[in-house]
Protein backbone atom coordinates (compact mmCIF):
# COMPACT_ATOMS: atom_id res chain seq x y z
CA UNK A 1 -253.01 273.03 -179.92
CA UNK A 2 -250.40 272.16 -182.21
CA UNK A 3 -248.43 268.69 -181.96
CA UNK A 4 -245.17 268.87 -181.10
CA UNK A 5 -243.15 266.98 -183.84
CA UNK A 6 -240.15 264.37 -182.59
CA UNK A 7 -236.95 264.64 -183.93
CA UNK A 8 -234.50 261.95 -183.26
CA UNK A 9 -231.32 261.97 -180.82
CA UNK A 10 -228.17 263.51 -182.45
CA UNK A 11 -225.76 260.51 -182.20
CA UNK A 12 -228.32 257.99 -181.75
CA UNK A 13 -227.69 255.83 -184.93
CA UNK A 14 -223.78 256.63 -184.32
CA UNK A 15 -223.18 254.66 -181.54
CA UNK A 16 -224.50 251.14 -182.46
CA UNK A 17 -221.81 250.13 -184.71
CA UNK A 18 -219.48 251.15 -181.53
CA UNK A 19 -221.57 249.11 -179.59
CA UNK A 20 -221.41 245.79 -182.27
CA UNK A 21 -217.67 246.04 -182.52
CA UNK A 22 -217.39 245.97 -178.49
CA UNK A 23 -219.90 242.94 -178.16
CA UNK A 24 -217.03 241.34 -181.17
CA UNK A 25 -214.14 241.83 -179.40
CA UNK A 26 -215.52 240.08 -176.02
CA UNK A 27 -217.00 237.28 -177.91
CA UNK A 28 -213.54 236.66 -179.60
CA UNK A 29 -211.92 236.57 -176.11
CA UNK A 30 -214.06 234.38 -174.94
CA UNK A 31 -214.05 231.85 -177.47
CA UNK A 32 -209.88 232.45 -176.95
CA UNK A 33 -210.50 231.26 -173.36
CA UNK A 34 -212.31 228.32 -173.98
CA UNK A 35 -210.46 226.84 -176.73
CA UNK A 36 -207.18 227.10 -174.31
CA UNK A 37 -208.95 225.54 -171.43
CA UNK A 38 -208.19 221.91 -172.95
CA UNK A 39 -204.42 222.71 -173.37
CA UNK A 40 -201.87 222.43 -170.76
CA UNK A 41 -199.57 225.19 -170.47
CA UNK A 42 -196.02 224.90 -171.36
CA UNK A 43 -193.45 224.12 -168.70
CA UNK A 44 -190.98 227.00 -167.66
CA UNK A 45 -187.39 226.04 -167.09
CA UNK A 46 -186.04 225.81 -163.28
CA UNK A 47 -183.15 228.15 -162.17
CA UNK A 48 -181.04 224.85 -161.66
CA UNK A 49 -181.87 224.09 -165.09
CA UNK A 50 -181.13 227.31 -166.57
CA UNK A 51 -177.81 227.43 -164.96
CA UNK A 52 -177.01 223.73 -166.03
CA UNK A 53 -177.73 225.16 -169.79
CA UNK A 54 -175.28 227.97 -169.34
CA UNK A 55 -172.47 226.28 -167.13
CA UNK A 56 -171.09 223.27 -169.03
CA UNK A 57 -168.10 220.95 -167.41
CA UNK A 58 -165.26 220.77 -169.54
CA UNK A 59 -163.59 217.71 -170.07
CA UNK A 60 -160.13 216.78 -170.78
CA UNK A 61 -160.58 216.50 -174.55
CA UNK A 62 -162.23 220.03 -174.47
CA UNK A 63 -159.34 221.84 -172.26
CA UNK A 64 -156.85 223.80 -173.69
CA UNK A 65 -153.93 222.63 -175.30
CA UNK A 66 -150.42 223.05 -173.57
CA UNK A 67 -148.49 223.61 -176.39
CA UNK A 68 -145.55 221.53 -176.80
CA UNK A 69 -142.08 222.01 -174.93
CA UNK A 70 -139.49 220.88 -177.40
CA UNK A 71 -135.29 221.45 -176.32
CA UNK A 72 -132.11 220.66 -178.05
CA UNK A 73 -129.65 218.78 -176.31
CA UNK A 74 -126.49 216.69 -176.45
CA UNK A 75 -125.59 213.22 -175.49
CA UNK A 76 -122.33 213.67 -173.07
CA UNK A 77 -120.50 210.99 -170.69
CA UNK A 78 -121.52 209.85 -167.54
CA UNK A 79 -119.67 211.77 -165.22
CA UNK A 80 -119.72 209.20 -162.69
CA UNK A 81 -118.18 206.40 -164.60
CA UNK A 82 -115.68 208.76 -166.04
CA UNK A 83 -111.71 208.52 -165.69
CA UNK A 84 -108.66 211.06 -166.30
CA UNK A 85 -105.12 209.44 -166.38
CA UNK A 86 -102.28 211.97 -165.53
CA UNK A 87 -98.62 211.72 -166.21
CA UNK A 88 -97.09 212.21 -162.47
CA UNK A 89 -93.69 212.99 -163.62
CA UNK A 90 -92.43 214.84 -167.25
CA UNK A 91 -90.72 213.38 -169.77
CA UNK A 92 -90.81 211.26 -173.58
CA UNK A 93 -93.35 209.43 -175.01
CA UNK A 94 -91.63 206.30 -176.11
CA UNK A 95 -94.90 204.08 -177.16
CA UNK A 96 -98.82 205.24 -177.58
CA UNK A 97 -101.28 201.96 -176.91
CA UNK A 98 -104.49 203.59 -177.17
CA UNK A 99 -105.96 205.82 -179.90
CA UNK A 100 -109.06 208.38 -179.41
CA UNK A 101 -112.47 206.50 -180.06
CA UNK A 102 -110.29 202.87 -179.08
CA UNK A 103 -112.35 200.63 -176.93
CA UNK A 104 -110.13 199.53 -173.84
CA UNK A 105 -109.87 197.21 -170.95
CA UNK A 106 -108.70 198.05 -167.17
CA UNK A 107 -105.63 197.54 -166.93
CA UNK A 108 -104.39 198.51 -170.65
CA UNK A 109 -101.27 200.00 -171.70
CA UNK A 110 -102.16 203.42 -172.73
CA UNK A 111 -98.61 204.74 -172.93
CA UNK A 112 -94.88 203.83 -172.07
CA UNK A 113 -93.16 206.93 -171.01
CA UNK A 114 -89.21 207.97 -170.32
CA UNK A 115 -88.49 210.26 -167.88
CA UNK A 116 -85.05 211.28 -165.82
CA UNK A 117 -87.24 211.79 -162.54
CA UNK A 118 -87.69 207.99 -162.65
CA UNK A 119 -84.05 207.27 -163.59
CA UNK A 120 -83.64 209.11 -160.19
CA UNK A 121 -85.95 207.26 -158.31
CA UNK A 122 -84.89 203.94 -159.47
CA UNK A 123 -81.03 205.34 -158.40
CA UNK A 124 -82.16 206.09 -154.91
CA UNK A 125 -83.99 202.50 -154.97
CA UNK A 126 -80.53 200.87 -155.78
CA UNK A 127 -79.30 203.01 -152.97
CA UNK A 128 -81.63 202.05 -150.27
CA UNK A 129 -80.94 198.15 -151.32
CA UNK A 130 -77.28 198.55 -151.51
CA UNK A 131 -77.52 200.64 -147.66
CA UNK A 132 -80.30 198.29 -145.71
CA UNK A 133 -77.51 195.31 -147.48
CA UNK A 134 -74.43 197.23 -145.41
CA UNK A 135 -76.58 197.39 -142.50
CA UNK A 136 -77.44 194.03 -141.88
CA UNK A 137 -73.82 192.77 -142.70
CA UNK A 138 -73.07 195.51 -139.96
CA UNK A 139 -75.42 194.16 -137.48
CA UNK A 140 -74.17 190.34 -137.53
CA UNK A 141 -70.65 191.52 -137.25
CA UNK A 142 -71.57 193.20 -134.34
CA UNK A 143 -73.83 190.42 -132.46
CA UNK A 144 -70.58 188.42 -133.39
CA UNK A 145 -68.13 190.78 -131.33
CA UNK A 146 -70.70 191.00 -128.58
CA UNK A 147 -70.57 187.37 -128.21
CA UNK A 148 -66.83 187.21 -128.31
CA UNK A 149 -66.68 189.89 -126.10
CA UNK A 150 -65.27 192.92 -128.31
CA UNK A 151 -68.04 195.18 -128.77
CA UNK A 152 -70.59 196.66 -126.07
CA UNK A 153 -74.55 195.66 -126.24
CA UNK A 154 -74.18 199.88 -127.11
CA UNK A 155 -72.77 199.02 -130.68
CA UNK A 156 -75.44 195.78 -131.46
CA UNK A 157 -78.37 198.57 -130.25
CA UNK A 158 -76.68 201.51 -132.97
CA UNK A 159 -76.33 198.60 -135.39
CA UNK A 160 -80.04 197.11 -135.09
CA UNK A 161 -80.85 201.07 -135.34
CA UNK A 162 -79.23 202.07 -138.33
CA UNK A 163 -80.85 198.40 -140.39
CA UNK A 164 -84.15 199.89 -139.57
CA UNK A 165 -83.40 202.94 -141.13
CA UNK A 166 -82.15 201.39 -143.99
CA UNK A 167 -85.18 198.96 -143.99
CA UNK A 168 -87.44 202.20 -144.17
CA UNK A 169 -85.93 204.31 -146.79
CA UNK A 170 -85.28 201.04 -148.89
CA UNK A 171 -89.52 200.40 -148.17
CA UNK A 172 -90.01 204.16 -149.17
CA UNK A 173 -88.32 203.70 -152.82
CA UNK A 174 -90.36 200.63 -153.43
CA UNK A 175 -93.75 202.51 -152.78
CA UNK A 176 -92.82 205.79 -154.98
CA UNK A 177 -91.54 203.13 -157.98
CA UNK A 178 -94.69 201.35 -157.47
CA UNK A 179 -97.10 204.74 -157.48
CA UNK A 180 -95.38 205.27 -161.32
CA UNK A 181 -95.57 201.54 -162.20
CA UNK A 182 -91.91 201.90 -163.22
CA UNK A 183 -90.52 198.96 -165.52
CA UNK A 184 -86.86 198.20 -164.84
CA UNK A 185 -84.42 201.10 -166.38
CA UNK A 186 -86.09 204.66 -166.69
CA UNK A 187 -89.69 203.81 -167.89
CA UNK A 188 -93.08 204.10 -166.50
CA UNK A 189 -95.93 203.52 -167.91
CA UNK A 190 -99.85 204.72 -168.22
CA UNK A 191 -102.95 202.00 -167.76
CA UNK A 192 -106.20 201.99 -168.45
CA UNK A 193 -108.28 202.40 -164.71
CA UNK A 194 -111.25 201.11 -166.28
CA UNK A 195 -113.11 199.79 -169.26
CA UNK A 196 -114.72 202.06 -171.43
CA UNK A 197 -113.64 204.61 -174.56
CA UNK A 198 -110.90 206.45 -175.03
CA UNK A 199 -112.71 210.13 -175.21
CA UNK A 200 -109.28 212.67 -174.86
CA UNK A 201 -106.19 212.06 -175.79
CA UNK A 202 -103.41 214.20 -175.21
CA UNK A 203 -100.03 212.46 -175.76
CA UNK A 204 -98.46 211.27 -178.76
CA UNK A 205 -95.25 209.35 -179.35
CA UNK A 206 -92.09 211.49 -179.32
CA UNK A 207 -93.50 213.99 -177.42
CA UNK A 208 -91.41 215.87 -174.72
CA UNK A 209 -93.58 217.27 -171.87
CA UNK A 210 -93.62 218.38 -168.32
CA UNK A 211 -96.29 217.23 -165.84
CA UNK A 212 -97.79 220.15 -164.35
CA UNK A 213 -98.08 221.09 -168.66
CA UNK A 214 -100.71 218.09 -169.53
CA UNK A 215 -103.96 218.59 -167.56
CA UNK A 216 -105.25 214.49 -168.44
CA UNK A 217 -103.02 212.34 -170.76
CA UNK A 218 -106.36 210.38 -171.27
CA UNK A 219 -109.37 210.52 -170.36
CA UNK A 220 -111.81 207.02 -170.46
CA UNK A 221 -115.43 206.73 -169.76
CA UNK A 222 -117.44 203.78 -169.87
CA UNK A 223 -120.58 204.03 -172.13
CA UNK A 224 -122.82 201.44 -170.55
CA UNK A 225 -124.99 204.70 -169.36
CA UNK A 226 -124.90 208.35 -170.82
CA UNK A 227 -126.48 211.66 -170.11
CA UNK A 228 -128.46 213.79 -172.48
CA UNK A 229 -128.20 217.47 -171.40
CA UNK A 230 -130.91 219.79 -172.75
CA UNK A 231 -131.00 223.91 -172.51
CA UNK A 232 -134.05 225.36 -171.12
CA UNK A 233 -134.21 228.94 -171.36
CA UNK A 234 -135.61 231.39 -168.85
CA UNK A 235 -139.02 231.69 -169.76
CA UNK A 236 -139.43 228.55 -169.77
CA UNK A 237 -138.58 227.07 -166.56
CA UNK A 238 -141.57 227.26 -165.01
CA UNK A 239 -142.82 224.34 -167.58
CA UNK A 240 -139.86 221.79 -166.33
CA UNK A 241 -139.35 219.77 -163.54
CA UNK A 242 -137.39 217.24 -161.81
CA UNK A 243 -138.76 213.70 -162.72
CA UNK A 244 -140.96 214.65 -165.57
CA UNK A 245 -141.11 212.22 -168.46
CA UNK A 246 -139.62 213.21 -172.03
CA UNK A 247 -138.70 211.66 -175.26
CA UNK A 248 -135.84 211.75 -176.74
CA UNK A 249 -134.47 211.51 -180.42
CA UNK A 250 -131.04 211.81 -182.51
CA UNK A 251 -130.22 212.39 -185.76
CA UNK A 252 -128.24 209.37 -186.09
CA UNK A 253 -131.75 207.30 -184.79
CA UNK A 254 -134.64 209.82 -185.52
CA UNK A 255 -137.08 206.83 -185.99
CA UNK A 256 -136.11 205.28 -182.58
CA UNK A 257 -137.66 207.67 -180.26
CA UNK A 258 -135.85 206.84 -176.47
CA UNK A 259 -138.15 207.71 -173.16
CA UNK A 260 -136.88 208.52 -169.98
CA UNK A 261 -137.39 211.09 -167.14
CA UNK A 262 -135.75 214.42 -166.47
CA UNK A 263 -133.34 213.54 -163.41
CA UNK A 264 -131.30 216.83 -162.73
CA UNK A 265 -132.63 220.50 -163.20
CA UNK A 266 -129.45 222.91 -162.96
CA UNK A 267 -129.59 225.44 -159.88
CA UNK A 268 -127.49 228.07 -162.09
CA UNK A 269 -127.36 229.59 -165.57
CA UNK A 270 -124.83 228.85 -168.17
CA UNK A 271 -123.01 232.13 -168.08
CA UNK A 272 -122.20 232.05 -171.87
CA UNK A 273 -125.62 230.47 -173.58
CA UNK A 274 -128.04 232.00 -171.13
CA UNK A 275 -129.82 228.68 -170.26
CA UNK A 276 -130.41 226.31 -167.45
CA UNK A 277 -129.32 222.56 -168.52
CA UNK A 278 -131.40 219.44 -167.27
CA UNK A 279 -130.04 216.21 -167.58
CA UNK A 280 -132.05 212.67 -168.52
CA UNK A 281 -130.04 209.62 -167.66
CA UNK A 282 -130.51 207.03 -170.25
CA UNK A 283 -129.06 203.06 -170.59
CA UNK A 284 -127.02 202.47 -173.69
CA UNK A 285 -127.12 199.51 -174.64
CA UNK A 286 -124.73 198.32 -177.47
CA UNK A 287 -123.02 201.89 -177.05
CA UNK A 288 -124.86 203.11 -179.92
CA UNK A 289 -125.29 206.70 -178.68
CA UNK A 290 -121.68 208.29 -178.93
CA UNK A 291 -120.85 211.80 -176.60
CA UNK A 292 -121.39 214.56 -178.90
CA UNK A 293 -124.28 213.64 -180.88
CA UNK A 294 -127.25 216.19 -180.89
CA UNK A 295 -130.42 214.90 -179.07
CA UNK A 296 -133.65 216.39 -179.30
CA UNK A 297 -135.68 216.52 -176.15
CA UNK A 298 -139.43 216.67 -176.13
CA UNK A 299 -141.63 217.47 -172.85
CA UNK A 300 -144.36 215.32 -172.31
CA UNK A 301 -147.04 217.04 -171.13
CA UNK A 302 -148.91 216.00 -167.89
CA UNK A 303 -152.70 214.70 -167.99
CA UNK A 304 -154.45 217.33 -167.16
CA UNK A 305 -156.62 217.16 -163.91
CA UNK A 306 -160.32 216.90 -163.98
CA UNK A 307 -162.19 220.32 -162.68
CA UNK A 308 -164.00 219.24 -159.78
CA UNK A 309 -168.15 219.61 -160.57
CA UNK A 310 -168.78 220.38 -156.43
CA UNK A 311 -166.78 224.02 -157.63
CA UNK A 312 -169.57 225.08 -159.94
């Protein structure tokens, strides 16, 4: 009987290297494990905390700048403290008392005038004195006659009647020569109503003119307070408002910066320039700002508000 003769497994010796490199891998892992098990793991971040990281509060230096409203303006007269003198009747300019740009005092003689209407009037004021005189010589002689019996009470009633007439029309010359301020002869002449600066001027002497002709013979204003009137054009109207605070500078002062507040914001365009006017009212003391200078008006912008954290 013949022995059979072992021969060895086909892939026997092939898989123990497979099964060495498995037994390598797990030990690593292992060893991974417990060298981790003494760490402590690091912390994830909260949803609060990652929205904190991505929403950040802006604060007022961080907010966007406005930029910067700047208008051109003009100093002009107070309109309220502002006077026009008018010639009521035509005629010569004898005498000038007031130049343009003169300072003057209420009262002032701003012109002494000539003029046949007043020659008339001061005629039919000679007339009223010389009939309201008749009158009352009329009315005694007729109390006398009553009393001696040869005249009715009829005639002392007609006679009382016609010196009040007289009294009235006589009255009624007085007050027209005293509306001109008429001067004895066939002059009136043109005051000052106020104090202030002469700032039109429309007569000069030897002039011949007729009333409803000259619009203002002067015009006076007093510069104690002036307005500044800015242009603001359409699109940018929405950035103005009544009361807001500006700062305001000429080019007479342009190192003297003036602040005040925006009083007036026009309801209508300038049909001409296209623009809506506001007006700052500012104190002028010493009367150095003149009307007519150009003013340069810059909008202050408002502090921006603080963005409320509860809207986040």
């Amino acid at each position: 009987m013949k022995k059979s003769k072992l021969l060895p497994l086909v892939g026997h010796t092939s898989r123990r290297p497979a099964v060495g490199l498995l037994g390598t891998v797990l030990g690593t892992l292992a060893l991974g494990a417990c060298s981790t098990t003494g760490t402590e793991a690091p912390d994830l971040p909260t949803p609060s905390q990652l929205v904190s990281q991505h929403t950040q509060v802006p604060t007022a230096s961080e907010a966007p700048a406005v930029p910067e409203l700047v208008l051109s303006g003009e100093i002009v007269a107070d309109a309220d403290h502002l006077a026009r003198v008018f010639p009521r009747v035509g005629g010569e300019v004898l005498r000038v008392g007031a130049d343009l740009g003169d300072e003057v005092h209420k009262g002032q003689v701003l012109a002494v005038l000539r003029s046949p209407e007043i020659a008339a009037l001061q005629n039919q004021r000679t007339a009223a004195d010389a009939d309201l005189a008749v009158a009352t010589r009329q009315l005694s002689v007729a109390e006398q006659l009553e009393q001696a019996g040869l005249a009715s009470g009829q005639d002392v009633h007609n006679a009382r009647k016609a010196v009040e007439r007289a009294f009235g029309n006589a009255r009624t010359s007085r007050r027209q020569l005293g509306v001109y301020d008429v001067t004895p002869g066939e002059t009136y002449t043109l005051r000052a109503p106020q104090a202030g600066y002469v700032l039109e001027k429309k007569l000069s002497p030897g002039m011949r003119f007729n009333a409803a002709d000259v619009q203002a013979a002067f015009t006076v204003t007093n510069l104690d307070q002036v307005w500044v009137l800015a242009n603001v054009f359409e699109s940018d109207l929405g950035r103005v408002r009544a009361g807001q605070a500006v700062e305001i500078t000429t080019l007479s002062y342009p190192n003297t910066p003036l602040r005040a507040r925006i009083d007036r914001v026009a309801d209508v365009l300038d049909p001409e320039s296209k623009v809506i006017k506001v007006r700052c009212v500012l104190p002028n003391p010493g009367h150095r700002l003149k009307p007519g200078m150009h003013a340069q008006v810059r909008v202050l912008a408002d502090a921006p508000a603080p963005i409320p954290t509860e809207t986040l």
